[in-house]
PDB file of N, CA and C in Angstrom:
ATOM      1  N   UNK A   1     -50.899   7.588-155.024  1.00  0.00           N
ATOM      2  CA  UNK A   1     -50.571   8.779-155.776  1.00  0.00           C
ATOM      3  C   UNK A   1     -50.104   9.857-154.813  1.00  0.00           C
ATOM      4  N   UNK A   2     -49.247  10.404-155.205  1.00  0.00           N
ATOM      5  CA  UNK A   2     -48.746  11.831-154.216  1.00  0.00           C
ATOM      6  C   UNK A   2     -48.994  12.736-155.087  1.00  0.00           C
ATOM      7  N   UNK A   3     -49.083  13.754-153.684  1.00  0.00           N
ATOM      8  CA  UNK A   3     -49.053  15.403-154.922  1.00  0.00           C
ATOM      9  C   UNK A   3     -48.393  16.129-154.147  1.00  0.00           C
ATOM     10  N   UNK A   4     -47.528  16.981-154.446  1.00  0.00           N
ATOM     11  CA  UNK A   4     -46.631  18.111-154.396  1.00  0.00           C
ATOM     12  C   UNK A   4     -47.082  19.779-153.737  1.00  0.00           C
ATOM     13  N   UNK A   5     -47.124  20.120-153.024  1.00  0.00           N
ATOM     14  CA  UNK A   5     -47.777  21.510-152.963  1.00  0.00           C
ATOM     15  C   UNK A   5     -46.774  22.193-151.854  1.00  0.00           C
ATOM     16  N   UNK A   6     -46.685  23.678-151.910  1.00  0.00           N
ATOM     17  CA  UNK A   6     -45.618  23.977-151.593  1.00  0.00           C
ATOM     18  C   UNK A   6     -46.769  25.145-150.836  1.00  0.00           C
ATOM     19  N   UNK A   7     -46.812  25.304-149.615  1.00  0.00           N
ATOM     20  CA  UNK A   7     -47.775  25.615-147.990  1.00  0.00           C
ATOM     21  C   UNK A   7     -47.189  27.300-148.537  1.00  0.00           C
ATOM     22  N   UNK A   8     -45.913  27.608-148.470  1.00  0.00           N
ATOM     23  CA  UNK A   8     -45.629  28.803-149.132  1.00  0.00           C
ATOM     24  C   UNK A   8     -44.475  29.120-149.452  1.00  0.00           C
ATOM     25  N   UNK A   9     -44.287  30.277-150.279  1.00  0.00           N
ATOM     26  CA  UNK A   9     -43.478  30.913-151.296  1.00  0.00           C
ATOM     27  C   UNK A   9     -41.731  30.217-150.981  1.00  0.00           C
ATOM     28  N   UNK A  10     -41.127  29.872-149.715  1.00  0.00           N
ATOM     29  CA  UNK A  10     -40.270  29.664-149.179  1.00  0.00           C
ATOM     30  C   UNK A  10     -39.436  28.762-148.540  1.00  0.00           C
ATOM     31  N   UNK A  11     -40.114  28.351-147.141  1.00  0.00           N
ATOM     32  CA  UNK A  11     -39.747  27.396-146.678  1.00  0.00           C
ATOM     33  C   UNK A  11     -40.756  26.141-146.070  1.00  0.00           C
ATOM     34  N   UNK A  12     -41.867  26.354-146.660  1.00  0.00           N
ATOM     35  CA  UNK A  12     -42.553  25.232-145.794  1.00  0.00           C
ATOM     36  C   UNK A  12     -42.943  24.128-146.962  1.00  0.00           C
ATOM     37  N   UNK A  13     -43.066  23.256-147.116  1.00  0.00           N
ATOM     38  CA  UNK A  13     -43.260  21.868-148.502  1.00  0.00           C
ATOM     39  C   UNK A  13     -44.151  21.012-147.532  1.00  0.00           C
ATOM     40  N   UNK A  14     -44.760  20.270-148.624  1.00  0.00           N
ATOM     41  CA  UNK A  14     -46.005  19.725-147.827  1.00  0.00           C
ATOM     42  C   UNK A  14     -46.380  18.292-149.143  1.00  0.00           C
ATOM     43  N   UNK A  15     -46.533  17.148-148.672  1.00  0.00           N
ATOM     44  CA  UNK A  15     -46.481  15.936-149.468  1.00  0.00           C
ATOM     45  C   UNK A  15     -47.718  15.263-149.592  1.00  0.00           C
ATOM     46  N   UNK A  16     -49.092  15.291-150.261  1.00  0.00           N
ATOM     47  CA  UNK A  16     -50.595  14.671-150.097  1.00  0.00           C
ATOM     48  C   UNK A  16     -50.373  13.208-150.423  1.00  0.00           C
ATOM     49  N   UNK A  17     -50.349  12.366-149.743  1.00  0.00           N
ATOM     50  CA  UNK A  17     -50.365  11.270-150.413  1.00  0.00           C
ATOM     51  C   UNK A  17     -52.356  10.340-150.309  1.00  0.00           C
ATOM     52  N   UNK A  18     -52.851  10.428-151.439  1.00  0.00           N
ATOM     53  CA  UNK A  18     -54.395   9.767-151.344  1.00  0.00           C
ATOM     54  C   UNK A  18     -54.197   8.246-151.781  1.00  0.00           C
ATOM     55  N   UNK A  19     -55.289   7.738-150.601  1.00  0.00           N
ATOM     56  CA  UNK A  19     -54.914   6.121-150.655  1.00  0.00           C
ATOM     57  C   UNK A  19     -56.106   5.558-150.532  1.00  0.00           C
ATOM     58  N   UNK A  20     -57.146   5.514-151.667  1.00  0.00           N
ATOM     59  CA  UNK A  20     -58.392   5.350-151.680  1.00  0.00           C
ATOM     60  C   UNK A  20     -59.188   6.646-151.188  1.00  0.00           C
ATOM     61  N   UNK A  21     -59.513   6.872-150.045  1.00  0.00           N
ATOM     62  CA  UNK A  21     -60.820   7.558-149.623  1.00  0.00           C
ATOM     63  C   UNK A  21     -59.968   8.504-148.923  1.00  0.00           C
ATOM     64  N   UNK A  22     -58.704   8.137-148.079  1.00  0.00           N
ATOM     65  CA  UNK A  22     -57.934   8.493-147.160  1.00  0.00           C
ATOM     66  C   UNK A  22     -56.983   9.638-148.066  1.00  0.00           C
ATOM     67  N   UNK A  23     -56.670  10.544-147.389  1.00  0.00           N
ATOM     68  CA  UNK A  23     -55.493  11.743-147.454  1.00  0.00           C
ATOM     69  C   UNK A  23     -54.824  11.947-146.958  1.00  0.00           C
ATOM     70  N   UNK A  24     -53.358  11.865-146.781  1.00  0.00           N
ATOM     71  CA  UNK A  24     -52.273  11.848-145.422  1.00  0.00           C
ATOM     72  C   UNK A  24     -51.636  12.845-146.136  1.00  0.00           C
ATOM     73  N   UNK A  25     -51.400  14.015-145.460  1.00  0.00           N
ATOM     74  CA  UNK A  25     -50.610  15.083-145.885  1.00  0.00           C
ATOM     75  C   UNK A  25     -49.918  15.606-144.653  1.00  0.00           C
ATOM     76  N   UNK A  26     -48.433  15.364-145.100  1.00  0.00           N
ATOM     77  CA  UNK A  26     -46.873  15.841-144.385  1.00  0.00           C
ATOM     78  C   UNK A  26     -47.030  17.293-145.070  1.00  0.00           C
ATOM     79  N   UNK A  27     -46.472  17.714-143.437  1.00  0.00           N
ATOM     80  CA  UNK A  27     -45.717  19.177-144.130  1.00  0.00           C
ATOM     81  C   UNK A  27     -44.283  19.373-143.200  1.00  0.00           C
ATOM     82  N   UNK A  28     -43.310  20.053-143.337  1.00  0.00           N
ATOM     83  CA  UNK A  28     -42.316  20.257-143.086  1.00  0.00           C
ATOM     84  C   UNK A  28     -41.817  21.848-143.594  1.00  0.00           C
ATOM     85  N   UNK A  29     -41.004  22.202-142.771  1.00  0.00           N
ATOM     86  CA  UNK A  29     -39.948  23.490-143.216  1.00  0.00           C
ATOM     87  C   UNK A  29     -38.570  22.997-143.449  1.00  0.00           C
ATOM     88  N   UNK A  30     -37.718  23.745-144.083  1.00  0.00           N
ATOM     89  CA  UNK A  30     -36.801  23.477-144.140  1.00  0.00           C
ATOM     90  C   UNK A  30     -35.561  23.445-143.126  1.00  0.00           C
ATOM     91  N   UNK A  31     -34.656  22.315-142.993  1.00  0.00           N
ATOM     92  CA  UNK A  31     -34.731  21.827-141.997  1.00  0.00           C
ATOM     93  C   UNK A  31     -34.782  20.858-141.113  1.00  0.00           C
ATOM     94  N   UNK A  32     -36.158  20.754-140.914  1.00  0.00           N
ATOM     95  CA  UNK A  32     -37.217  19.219-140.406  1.00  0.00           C
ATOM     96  C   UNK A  32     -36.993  18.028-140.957  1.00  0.00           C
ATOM     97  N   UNK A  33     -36.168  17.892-142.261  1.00  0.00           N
ATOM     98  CA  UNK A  33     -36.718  16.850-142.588  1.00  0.00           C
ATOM     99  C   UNK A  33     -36.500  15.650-141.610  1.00  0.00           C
ATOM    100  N   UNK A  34     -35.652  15.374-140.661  1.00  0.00           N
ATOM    101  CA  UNK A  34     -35.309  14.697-140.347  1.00  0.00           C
ATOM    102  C   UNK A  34     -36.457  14.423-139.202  1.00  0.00           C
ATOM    103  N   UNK A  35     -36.792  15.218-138.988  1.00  0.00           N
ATOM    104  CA  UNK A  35     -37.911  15.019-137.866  1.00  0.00           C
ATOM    105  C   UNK A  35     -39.350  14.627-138.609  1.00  0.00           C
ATOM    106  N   UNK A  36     -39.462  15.285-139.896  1.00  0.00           N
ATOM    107  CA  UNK A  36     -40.666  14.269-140.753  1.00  0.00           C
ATOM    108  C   UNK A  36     -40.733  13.232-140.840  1.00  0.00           C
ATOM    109  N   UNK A  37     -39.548  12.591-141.261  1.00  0.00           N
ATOM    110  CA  UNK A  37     -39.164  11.167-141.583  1.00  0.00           C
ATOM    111  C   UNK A  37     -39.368  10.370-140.623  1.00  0.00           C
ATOM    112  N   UNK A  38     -39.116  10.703-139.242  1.00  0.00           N
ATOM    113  CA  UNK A  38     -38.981   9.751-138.215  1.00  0.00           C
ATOM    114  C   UNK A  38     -40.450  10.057-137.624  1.00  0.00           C
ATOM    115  N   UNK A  39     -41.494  10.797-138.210  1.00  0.00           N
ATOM    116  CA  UNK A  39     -42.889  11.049-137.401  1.00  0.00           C
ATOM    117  C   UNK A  39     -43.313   9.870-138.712  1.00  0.00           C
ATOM    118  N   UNK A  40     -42.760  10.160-139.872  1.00  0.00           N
ATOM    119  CA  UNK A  40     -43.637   9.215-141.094  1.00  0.00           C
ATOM    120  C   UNK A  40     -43.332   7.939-140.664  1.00  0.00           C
ATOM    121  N   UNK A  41     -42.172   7.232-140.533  1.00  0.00           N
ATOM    122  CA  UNK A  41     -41.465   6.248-139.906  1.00  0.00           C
ATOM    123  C   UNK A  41     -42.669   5.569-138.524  1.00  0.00           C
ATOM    124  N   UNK A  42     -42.718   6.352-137.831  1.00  0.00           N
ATOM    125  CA  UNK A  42     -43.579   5.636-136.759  1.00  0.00           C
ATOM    126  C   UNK A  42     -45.063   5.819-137.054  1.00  0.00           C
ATOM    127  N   UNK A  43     -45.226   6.435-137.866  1.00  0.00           N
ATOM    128  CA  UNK A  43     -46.990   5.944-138.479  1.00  0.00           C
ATOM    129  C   UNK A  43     -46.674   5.034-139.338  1.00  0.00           C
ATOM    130  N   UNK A  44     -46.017   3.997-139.946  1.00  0.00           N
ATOM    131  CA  UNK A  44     -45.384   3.036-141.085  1.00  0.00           C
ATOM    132  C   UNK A  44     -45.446   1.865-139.978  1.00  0.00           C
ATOM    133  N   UNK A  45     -44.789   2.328-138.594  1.00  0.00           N
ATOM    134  CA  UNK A  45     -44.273   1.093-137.976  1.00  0.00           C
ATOM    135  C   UNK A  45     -46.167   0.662-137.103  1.00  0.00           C
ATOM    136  N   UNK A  46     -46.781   1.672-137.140  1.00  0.00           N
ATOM    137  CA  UNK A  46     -48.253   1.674-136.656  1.00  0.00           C
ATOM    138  C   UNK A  46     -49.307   0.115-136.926  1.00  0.00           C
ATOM    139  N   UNK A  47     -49.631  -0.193-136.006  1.00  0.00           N
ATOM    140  CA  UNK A  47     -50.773  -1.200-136.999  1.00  0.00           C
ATOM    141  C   UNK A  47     -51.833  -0.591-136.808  1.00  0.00           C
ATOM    142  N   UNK A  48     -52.558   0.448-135.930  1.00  0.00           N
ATOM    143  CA  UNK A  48     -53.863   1.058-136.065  1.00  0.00           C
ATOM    144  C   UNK A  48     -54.079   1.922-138.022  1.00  0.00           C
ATOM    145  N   UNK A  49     -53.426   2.170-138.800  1.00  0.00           N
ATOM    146  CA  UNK A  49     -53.673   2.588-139.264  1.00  0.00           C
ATOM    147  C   UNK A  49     -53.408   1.704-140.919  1.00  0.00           C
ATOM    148  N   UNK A  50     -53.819   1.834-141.972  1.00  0.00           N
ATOM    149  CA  UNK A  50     -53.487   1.482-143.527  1.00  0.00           C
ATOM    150  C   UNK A  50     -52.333   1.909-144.301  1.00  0.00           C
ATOM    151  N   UNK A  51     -51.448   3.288-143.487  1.00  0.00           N
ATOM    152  CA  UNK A  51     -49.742   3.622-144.029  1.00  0.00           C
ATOM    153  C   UNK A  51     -48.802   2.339-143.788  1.00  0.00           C
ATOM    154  N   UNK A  52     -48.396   2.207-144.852  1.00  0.00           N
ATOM    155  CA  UNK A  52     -47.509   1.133-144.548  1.00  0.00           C
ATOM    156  C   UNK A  52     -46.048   1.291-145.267  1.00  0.00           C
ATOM    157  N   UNK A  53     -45.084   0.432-145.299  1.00  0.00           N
ATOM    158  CA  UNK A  53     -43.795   1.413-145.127  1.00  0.00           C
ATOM    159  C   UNK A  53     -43.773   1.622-147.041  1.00  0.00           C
ATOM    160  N   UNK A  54     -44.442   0.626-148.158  1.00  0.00           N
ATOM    161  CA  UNK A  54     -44.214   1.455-149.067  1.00  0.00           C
ATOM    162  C   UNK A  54     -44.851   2.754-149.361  1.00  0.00           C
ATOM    163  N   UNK A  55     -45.559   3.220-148.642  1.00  0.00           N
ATOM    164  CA  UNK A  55     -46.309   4.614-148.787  1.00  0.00           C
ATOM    165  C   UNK A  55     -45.525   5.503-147.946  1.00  0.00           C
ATOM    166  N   UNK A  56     -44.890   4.625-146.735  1.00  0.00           N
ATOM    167  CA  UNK A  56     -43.421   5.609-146.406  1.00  0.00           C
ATOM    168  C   UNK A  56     -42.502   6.168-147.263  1.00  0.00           C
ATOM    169  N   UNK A  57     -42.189   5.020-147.958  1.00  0.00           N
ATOM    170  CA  UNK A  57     -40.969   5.432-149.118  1.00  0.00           C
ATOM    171  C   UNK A  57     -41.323   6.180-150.210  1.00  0.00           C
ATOM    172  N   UNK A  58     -42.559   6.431-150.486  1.00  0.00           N
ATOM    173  CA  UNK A  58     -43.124   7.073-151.925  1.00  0.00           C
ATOM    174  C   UNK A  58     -43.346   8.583-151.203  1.00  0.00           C
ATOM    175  N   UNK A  59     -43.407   8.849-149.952  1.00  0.00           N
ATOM    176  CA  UNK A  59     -43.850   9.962-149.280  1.00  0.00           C
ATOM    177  C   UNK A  59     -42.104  10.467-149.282  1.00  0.00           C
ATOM    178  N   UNK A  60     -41.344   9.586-148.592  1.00  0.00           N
ATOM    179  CA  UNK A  60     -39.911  10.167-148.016  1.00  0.00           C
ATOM    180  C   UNK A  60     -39.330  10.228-149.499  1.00  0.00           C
ATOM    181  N   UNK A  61     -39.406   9.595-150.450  1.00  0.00           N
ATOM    182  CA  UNK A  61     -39.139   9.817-151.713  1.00  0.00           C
ATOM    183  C   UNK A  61     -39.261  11.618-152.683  1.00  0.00           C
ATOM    184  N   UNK A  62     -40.729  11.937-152.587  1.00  0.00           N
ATOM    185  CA  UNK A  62     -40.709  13.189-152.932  1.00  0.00           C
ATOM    186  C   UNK A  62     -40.671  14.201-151.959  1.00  0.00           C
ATOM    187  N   UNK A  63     -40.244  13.895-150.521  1.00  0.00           N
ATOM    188  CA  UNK A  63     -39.951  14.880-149.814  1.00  0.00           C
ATOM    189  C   UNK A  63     -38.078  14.990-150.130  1.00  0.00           C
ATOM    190  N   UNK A  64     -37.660  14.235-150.671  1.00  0.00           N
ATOM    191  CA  UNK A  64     -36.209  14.541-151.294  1.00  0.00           C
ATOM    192  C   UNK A  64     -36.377  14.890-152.496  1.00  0.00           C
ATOM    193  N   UNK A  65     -36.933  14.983-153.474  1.00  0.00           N
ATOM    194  CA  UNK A  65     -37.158  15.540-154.503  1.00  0.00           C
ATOM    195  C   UNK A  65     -36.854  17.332-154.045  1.00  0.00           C
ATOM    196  N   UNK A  66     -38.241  17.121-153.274  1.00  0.00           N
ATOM    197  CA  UNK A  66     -39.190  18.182-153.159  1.00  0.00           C
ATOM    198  C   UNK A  66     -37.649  19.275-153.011  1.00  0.00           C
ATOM    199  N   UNK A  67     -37.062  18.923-151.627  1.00  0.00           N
ATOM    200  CA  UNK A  67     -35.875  19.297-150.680  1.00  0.00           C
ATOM    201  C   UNK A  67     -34.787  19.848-151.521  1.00  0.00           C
ATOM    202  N   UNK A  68     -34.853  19.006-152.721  1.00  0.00           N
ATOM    203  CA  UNK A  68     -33.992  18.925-153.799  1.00  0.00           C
ATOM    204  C   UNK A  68     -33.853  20.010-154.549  1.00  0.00           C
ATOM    205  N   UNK A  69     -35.197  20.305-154.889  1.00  0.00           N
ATOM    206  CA  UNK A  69     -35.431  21.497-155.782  1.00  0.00           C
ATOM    207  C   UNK A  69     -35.474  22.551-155.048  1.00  0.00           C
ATOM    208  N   UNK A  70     -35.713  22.461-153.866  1.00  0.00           N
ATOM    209  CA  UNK A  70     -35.072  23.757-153.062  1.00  0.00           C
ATOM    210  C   UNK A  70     -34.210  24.683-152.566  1.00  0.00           C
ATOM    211  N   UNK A  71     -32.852  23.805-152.982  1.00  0.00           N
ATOM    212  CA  UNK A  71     -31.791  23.678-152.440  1.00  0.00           C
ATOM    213  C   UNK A  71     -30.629  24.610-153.302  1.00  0.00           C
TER     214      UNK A  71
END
């Protein structure tokens, strides 16, 4: 499940994604995205951790939404 929350009034967007017990929350300004993607990207490519690349795509997914409605 993701959730949406916007850090503030402007330029900063921020993506919760909860995965059982766990909470991984991206934030970014506008901008960044490109530098989010490729920090989300190498926690995906990770084996220490449970992100895996479809929780990449559901994350990089509403961070284009998100980007979207900003725009």
């Amino acid at each position: 499940m993701t959730e949406k929350t916007n850090t503030t009034s402007d330029t900063s967007h921020s993506v919760v994604l909860m995965k059982g017990e766990v909470q991984w929350r991206f934030a970014w300004k506008n901008g960044e995205e490109t530098v989010a993607v490729k920090a989300i990207t190498d926690i995906a490519k990770s084996n220490l951790n449970d992100f895996d690349w479809f929780d990449a795509a559901m994350v990089c997914h509403e961070m284009t939404k998100i980007t979207a409605k900003a725009a």
